[in-house]
PDB file of N, CA and C in Angstrom:
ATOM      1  N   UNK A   1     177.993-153.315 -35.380  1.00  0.00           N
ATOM      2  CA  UNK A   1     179.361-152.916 -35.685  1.00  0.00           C
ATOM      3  C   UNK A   1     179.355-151.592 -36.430  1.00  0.00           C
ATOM      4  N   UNK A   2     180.253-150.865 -36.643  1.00  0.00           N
ATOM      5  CA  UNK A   2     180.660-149.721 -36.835  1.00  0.00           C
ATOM      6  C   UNK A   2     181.522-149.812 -37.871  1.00  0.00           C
ATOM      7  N   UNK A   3     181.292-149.473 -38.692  1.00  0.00           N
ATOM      8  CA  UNK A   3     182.341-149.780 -40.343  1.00  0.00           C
ATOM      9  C   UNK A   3     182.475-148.121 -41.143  1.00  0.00           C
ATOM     10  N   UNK A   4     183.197-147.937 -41.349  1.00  0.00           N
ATOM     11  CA  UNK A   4     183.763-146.566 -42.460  1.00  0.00           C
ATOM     12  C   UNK A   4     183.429-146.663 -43.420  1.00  0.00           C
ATOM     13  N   UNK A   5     184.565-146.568 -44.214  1.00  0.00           N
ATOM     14  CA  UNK A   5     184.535-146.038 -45.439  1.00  0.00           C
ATOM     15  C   UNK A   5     183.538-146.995 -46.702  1.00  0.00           C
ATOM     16  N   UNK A   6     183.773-148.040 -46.183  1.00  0.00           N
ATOM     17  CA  UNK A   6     182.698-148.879 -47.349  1.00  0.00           C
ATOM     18  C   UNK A   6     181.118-148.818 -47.315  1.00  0.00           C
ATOM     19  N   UNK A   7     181.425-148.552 -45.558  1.00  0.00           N
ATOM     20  CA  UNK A   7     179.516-148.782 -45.862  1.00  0.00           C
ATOM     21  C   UNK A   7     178.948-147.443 -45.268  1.00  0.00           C
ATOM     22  N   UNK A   8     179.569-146.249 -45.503  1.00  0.00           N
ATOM     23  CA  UNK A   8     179.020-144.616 -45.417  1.00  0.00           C
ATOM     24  C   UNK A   8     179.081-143.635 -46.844  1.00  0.00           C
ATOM     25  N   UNK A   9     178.308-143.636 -47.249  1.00  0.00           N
ATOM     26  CA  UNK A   9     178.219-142.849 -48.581  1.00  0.00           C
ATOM     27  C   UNK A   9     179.214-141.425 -48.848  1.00  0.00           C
ATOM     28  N   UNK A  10     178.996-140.883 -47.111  1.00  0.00           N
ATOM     29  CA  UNK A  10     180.042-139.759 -47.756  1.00  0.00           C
ATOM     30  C   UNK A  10     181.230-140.269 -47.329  1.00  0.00           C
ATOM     31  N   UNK A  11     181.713-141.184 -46.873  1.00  0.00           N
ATOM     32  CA  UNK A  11     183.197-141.480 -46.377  1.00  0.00           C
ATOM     33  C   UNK A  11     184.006-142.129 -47.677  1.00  0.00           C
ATOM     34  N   UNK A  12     182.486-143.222 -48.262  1.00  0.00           N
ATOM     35  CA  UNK A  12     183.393-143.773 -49.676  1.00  0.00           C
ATOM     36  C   UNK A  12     183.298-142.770 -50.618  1.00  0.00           C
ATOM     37  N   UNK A  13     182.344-141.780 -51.017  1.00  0.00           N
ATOM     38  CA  UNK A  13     182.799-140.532 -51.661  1.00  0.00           C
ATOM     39  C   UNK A  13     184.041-140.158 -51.860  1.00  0.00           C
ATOM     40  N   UNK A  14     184.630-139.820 -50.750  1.00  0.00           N
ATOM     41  CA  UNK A  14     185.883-139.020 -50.255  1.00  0.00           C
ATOM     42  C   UNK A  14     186.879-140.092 -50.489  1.00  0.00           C
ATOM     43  N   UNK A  15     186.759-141.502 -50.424  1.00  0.00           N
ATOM     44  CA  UNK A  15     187.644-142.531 -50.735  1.00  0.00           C
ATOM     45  C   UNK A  15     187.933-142.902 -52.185  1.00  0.00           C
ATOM     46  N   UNK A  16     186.758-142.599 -52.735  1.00  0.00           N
ATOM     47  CA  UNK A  16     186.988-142.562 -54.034  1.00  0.00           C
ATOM     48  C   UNK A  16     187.810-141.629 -54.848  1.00  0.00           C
ATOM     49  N   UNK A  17     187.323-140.493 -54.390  1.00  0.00           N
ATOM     50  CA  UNK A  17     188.124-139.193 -54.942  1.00  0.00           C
ATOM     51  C   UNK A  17     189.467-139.478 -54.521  1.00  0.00           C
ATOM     52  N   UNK A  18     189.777-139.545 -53.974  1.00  0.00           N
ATOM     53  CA  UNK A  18     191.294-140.024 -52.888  1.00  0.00           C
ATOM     54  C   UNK A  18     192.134-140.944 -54.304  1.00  0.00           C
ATOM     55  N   UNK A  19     191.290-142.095 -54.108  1.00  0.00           N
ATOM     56  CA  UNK A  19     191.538-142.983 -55.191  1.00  0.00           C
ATOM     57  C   UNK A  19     192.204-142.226 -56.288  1.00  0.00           C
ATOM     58  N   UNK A  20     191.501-141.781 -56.866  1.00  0.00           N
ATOM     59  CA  UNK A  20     191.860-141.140 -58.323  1.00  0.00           C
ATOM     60  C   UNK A  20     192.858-140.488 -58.293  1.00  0.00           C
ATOM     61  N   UNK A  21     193.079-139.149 -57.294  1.00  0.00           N
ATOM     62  CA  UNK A  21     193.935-138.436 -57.427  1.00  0.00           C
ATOM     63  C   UNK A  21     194.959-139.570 -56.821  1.00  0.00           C
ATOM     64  N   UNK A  22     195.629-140.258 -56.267  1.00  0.00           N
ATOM     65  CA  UNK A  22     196.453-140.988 -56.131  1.00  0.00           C
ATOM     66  C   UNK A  22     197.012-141.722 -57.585  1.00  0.00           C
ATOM     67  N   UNK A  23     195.856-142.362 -58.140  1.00  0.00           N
ATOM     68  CA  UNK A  23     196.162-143.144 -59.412  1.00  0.00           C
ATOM     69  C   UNK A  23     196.680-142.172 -60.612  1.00  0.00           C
ATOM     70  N   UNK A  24     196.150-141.017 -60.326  1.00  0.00           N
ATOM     71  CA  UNK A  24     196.543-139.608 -61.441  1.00  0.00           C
ATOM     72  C   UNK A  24     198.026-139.322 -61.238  1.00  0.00           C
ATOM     73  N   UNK A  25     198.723-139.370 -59.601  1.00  0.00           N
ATOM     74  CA  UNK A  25     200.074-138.741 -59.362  1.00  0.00           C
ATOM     75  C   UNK A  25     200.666-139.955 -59.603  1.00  0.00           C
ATOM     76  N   UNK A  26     200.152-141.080 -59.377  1.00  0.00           N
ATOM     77  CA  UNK A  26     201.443-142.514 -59.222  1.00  0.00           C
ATOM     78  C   UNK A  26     201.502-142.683 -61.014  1.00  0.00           C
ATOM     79  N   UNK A  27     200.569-142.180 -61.460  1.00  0.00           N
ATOM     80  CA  UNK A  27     201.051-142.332 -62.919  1.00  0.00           C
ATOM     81  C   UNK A  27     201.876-141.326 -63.995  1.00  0.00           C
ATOM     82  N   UNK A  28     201.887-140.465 -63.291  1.00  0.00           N
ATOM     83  CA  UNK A  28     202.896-139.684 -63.972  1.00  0.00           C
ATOM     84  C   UNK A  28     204.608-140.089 -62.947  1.00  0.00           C
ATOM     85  N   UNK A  29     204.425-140.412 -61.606  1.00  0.00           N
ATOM     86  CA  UNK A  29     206.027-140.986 -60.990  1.00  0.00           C
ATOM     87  C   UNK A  29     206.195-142.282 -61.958  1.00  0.00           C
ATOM     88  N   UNK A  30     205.160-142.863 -62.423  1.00  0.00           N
ATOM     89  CA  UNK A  30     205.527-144.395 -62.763  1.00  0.00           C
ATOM     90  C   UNK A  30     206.741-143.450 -64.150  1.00  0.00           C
ATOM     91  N   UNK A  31     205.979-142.718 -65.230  1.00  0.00           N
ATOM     92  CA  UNK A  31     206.990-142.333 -65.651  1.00  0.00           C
ATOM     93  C   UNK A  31     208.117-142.161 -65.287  1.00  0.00           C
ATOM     94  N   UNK A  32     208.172-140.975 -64.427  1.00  0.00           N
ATOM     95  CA  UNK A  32     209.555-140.263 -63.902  1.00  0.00           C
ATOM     96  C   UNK A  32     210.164-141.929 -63.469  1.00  0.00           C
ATOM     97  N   UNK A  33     210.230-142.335 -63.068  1.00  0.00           N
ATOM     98  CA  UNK A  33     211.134-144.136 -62.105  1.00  0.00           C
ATOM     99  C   UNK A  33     211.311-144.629 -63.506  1.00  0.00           C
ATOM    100  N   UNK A  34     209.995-144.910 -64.806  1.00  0.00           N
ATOM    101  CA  UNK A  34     211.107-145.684 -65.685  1.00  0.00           C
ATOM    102  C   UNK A  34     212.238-144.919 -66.177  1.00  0.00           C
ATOM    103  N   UNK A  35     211.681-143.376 -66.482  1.00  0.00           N
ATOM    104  CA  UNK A  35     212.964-143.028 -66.973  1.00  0.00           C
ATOM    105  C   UNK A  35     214.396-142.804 -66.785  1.00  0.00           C
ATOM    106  N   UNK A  36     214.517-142.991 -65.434  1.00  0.00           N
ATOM    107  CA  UNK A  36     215.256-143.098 -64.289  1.00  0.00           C
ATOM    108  C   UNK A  36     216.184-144.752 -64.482  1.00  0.00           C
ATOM    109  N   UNK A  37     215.094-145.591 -64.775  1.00  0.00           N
ATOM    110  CA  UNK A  37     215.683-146.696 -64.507  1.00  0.00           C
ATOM    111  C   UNK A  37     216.314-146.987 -65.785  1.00  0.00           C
ATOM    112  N   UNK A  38     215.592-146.407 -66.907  1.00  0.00           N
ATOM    113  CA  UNK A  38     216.466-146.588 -68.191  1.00  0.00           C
ATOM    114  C   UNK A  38     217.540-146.014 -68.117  1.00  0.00           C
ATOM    115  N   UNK A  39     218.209-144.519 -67.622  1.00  0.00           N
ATOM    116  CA  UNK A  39     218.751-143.938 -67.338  1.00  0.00           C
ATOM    117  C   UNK A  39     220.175-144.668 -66.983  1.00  0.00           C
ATOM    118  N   UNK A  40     219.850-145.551 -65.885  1.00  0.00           N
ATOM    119  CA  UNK A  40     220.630-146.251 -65.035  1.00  0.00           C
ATOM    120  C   UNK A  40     221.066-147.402 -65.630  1.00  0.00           C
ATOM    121  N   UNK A  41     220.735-147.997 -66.363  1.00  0.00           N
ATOM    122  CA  UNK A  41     220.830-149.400 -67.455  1.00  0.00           C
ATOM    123  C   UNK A  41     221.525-148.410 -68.852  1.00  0.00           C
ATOM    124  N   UNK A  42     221.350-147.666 -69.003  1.00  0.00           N
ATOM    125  CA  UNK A  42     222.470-147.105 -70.424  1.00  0.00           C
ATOM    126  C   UNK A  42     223.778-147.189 -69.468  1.00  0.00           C
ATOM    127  N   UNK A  43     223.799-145.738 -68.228  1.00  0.00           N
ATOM    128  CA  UNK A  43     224.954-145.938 -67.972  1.00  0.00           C
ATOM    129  C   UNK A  43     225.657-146.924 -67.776  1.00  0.00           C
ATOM    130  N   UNK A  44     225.208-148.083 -67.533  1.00  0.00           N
ATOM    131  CA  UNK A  44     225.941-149.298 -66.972  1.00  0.00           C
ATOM    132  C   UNK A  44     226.492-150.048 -67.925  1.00  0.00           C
ATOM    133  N   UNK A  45     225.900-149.682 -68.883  1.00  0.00           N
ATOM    134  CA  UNK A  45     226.264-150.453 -70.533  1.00  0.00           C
ATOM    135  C   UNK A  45     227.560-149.693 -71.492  1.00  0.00           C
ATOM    136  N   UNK A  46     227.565-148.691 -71.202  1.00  0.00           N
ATOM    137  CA  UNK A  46     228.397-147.949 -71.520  1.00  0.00           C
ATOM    138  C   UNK A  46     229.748-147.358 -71.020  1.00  0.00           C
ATOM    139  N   UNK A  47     229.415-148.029 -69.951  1.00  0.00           N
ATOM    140  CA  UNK A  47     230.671-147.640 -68.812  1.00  0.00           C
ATOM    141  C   UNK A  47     231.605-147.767 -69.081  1.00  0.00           C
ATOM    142  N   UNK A  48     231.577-149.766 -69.662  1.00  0.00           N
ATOM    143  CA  UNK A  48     233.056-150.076 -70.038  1.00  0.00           C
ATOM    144  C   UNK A  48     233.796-150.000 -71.267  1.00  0.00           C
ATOM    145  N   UNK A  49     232.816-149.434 -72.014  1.00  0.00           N
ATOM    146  CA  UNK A  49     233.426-148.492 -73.425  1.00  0.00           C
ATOM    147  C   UNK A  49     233.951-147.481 -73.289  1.00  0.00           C
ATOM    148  N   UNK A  50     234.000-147.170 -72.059  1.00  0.00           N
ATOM    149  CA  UNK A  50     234.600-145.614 -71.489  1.00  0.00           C
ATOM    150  C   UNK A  50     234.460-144.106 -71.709  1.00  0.00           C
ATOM    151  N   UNK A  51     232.699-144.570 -71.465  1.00  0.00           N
ATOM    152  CA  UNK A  51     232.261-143.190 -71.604  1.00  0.00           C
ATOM    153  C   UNK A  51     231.552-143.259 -70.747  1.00  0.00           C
ATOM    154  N   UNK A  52     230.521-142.135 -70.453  1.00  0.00           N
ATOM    155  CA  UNK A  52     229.411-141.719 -69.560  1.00  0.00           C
ATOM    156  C   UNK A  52     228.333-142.043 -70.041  1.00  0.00           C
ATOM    157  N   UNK A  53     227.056-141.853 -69.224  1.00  0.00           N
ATOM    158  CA  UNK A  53     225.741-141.566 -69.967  1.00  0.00           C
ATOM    159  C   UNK A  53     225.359-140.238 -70.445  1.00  0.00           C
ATOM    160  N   UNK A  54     225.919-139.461 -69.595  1.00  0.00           N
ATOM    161  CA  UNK A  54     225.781-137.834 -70.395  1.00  0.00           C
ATOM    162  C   UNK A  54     226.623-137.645 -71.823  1.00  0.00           C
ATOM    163  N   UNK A  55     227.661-138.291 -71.663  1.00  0.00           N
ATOM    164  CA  UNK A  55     228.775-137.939 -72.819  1.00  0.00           C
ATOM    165  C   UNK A  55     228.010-138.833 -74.165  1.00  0.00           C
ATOM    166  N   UNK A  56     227.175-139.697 -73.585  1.00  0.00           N
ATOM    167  CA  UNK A  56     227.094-140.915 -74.814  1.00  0.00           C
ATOM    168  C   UNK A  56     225.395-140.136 -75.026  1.00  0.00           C
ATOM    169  N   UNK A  57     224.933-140.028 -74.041  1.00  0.00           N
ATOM    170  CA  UNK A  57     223.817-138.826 -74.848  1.00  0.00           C
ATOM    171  C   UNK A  57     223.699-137.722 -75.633  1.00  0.00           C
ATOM    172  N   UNK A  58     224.454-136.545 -75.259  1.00  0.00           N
ATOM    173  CA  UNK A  58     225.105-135.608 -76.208  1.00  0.00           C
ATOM    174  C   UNK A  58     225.777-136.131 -77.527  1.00  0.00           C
ATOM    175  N   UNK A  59     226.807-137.249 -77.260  1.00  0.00           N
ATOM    176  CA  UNK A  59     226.825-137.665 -79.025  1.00  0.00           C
ATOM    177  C   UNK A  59     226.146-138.212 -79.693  1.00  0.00           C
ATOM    178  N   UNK A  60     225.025-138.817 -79.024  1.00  0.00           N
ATOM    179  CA  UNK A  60     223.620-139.210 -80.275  1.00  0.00           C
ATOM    180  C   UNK A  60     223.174-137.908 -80.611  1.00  0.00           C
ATOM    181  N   UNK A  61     222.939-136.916 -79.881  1.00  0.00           N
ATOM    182  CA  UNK A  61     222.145-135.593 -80.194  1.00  0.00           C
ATOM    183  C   UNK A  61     223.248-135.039 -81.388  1.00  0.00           C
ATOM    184  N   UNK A  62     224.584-135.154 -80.996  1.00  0.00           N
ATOM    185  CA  UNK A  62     225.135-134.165 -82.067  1.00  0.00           C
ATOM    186  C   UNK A  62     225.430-134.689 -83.431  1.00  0.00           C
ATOM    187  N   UNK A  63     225.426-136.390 -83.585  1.00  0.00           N
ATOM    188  CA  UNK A  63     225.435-137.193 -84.368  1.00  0.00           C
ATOM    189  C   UNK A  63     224.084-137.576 -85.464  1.00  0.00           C
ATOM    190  N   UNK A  64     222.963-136.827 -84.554  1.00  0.00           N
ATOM    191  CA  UNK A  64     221.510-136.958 -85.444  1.00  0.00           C
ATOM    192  C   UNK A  64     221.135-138.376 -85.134  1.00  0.00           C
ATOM    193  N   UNK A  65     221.453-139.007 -84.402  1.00  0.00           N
ATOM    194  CA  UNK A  65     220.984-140.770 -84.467  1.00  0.00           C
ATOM    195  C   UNK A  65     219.688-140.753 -83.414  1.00  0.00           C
ATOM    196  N   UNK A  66     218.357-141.291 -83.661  1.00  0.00           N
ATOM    197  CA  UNK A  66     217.050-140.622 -83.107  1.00  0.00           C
ATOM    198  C   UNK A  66     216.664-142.136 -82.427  1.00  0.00           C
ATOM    199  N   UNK A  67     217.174-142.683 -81.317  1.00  0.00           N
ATOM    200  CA  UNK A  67     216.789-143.735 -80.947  1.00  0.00           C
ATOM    201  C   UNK A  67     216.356-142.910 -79.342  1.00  0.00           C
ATOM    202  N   UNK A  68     215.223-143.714 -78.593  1.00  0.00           N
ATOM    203  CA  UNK A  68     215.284-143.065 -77.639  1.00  0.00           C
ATOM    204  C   UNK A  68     215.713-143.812 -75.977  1.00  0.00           C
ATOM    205  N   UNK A  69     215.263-143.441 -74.876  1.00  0.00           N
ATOM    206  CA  UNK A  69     216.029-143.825 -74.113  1.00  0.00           C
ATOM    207  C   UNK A  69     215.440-145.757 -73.317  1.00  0.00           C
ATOM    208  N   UNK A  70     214.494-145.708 -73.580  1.00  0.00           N
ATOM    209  CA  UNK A  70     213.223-146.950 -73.639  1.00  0.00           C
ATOM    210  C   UNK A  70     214.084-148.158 -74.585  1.00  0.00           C
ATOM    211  N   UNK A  71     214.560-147.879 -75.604  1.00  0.00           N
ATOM    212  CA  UNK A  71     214.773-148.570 -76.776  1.00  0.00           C
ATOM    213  C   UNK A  71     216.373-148.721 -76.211  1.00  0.00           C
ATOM    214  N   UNK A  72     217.539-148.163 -76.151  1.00  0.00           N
ATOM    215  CA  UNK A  72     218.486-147.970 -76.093  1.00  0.00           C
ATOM    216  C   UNK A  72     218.658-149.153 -74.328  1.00  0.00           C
ATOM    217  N   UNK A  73     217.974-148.988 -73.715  1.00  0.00           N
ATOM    218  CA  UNK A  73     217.860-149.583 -72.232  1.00  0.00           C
ATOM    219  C   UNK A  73     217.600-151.415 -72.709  1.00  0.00           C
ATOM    220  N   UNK A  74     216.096-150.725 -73.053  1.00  0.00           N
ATOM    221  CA  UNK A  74     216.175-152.598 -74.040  1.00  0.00           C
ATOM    222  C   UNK A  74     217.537-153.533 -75.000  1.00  0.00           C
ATOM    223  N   UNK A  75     217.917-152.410 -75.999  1.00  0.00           N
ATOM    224  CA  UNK A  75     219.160-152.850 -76.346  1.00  0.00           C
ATOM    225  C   UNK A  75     220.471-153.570 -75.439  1.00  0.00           C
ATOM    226  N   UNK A  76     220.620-152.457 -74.711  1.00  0.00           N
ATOM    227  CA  UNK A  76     221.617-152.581 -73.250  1.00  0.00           C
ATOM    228  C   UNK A  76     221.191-153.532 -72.751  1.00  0.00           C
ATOM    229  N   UNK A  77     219.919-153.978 -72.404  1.00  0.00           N
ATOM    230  CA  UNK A  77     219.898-155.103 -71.414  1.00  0.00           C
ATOM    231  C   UNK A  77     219.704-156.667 -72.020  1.00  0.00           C
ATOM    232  N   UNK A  78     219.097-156.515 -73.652  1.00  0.00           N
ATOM    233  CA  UNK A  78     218.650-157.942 -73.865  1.00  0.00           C
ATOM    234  C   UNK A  78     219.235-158.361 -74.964  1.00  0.00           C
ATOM    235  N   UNK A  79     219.642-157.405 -75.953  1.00  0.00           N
ATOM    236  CA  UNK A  79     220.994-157.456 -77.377  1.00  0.00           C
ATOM    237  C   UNK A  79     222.366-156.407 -77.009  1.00  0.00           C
ATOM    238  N   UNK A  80     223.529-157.248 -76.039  1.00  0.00           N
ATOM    239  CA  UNK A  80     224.131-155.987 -76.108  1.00  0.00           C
ATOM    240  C   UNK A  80     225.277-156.312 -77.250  1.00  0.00           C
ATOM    241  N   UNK A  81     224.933-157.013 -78.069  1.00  0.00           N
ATOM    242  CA  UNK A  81     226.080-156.804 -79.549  1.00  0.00           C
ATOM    243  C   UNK A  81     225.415-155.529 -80.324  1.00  0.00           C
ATOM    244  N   UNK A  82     224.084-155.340 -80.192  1.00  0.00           N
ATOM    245  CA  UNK A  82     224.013-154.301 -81.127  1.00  0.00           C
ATOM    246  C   UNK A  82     223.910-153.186 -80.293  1.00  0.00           C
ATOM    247  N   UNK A  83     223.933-152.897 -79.137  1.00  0.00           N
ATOM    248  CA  UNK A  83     223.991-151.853 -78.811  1.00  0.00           C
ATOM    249  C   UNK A  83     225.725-151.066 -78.504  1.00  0.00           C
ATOM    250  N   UNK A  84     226.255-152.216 -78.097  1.00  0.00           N
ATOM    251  CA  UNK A  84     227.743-151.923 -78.416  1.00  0.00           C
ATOM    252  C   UNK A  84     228.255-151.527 -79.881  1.00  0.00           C
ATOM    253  N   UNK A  85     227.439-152.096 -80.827  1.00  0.00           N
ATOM    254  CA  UNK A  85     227.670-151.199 -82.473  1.00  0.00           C
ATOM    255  C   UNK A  85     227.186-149.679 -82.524  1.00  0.00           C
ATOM    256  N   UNK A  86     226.195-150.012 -81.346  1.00  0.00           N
ATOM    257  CA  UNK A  86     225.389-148.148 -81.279  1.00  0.00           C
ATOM    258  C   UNK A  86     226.824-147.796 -80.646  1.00  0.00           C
ATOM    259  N   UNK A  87     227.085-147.987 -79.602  1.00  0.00           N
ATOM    260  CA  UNK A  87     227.818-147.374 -78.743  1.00  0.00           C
ATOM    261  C   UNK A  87     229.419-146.806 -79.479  1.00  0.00           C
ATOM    262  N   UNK A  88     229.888-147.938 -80.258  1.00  0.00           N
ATOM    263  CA  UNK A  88     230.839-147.749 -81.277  1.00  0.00           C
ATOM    264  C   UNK A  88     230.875-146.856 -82.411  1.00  0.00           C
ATOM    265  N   UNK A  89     229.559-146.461 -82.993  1.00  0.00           N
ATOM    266  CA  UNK A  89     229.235-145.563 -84.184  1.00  0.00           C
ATOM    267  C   UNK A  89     229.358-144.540 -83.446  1.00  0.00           C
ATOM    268  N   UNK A  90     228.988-144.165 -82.542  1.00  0.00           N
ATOM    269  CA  UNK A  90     228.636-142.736 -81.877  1.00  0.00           C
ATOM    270  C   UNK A  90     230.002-142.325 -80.994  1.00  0.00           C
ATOM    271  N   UNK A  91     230.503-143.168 -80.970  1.00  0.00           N
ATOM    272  CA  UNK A  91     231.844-142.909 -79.575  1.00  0.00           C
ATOM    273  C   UNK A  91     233.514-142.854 -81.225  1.00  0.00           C
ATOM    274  N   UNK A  92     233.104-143.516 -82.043  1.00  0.00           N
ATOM    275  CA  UNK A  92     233.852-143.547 -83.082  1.00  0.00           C
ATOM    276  C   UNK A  92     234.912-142.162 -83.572  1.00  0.00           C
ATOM    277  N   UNK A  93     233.819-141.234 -83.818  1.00  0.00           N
ATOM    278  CA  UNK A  93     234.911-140.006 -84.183  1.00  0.00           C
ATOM    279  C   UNK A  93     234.714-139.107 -83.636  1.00  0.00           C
ATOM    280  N   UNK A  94     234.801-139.320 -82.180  1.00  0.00           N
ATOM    281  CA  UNK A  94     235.062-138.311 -81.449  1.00  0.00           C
ATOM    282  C   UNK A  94     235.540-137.086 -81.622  1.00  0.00           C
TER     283      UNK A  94
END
C-alpha cells in the first residue's frame, strides 16, 4: 500500500509545519469571534434600555468606568440585575 503523509518523512515534515501555522492563525481568529461574540451579547442586553452598543460604549469611556468587554458579556448573560445597574449608572446623566 501506498500511504502519505504519516509514513513519508518529508510529507509529514510539511504536515507538521502546516499544522502550526494553522494553529498560530486559528488562534489569533479565536480572538477576533470572541470579541465579536461579546460584542453581540452587550448589544442585546442593552437594547431594551434604549440604547446601542456603540452609544453604551462611548459612555463607559467618557464616564471613566474600566470594565471590559469579556466581563460586561458575562454580566449580560449570567447576572443581568447587575449589569442593568451598569447600564443605569452610565445611561443615567446623559
Amino acid at each position: 500500500m501506498k500511504w502519505g503523509r504519516k509514513s513519508k518523512l518529508r510529507l509529514a515534515r510539511i504536515a507538521a509545519i502546516k499544522a502550526g501555522v494553522y494553529a498560530h492563525r486559528d488562534r489569533r481568529n479565536n480572538k477576533r469571534n470572541f470579541r465579536r461574540l461579546w460584542q453581540v451579547r452587550i448589544n442585546a442586553a442593552v437594547r431594551p434600555h434604549g440604547t446601542t452598543y456603540s452609544k453604551f460604549i462611548h459612555e463607559l469611556s467618557t464616564k471613566g468606568i474600566i470594565v471590559d468587554r469579556k466581563i460586561l458579556a458575562l454580566l449580560a448573560k449570567d447576572y443581568p440585575a447587575a449589569f442593568e445597574g451598569i447600564v443605569k449608572q452610565v445611561m443615567a446623566t446623559k
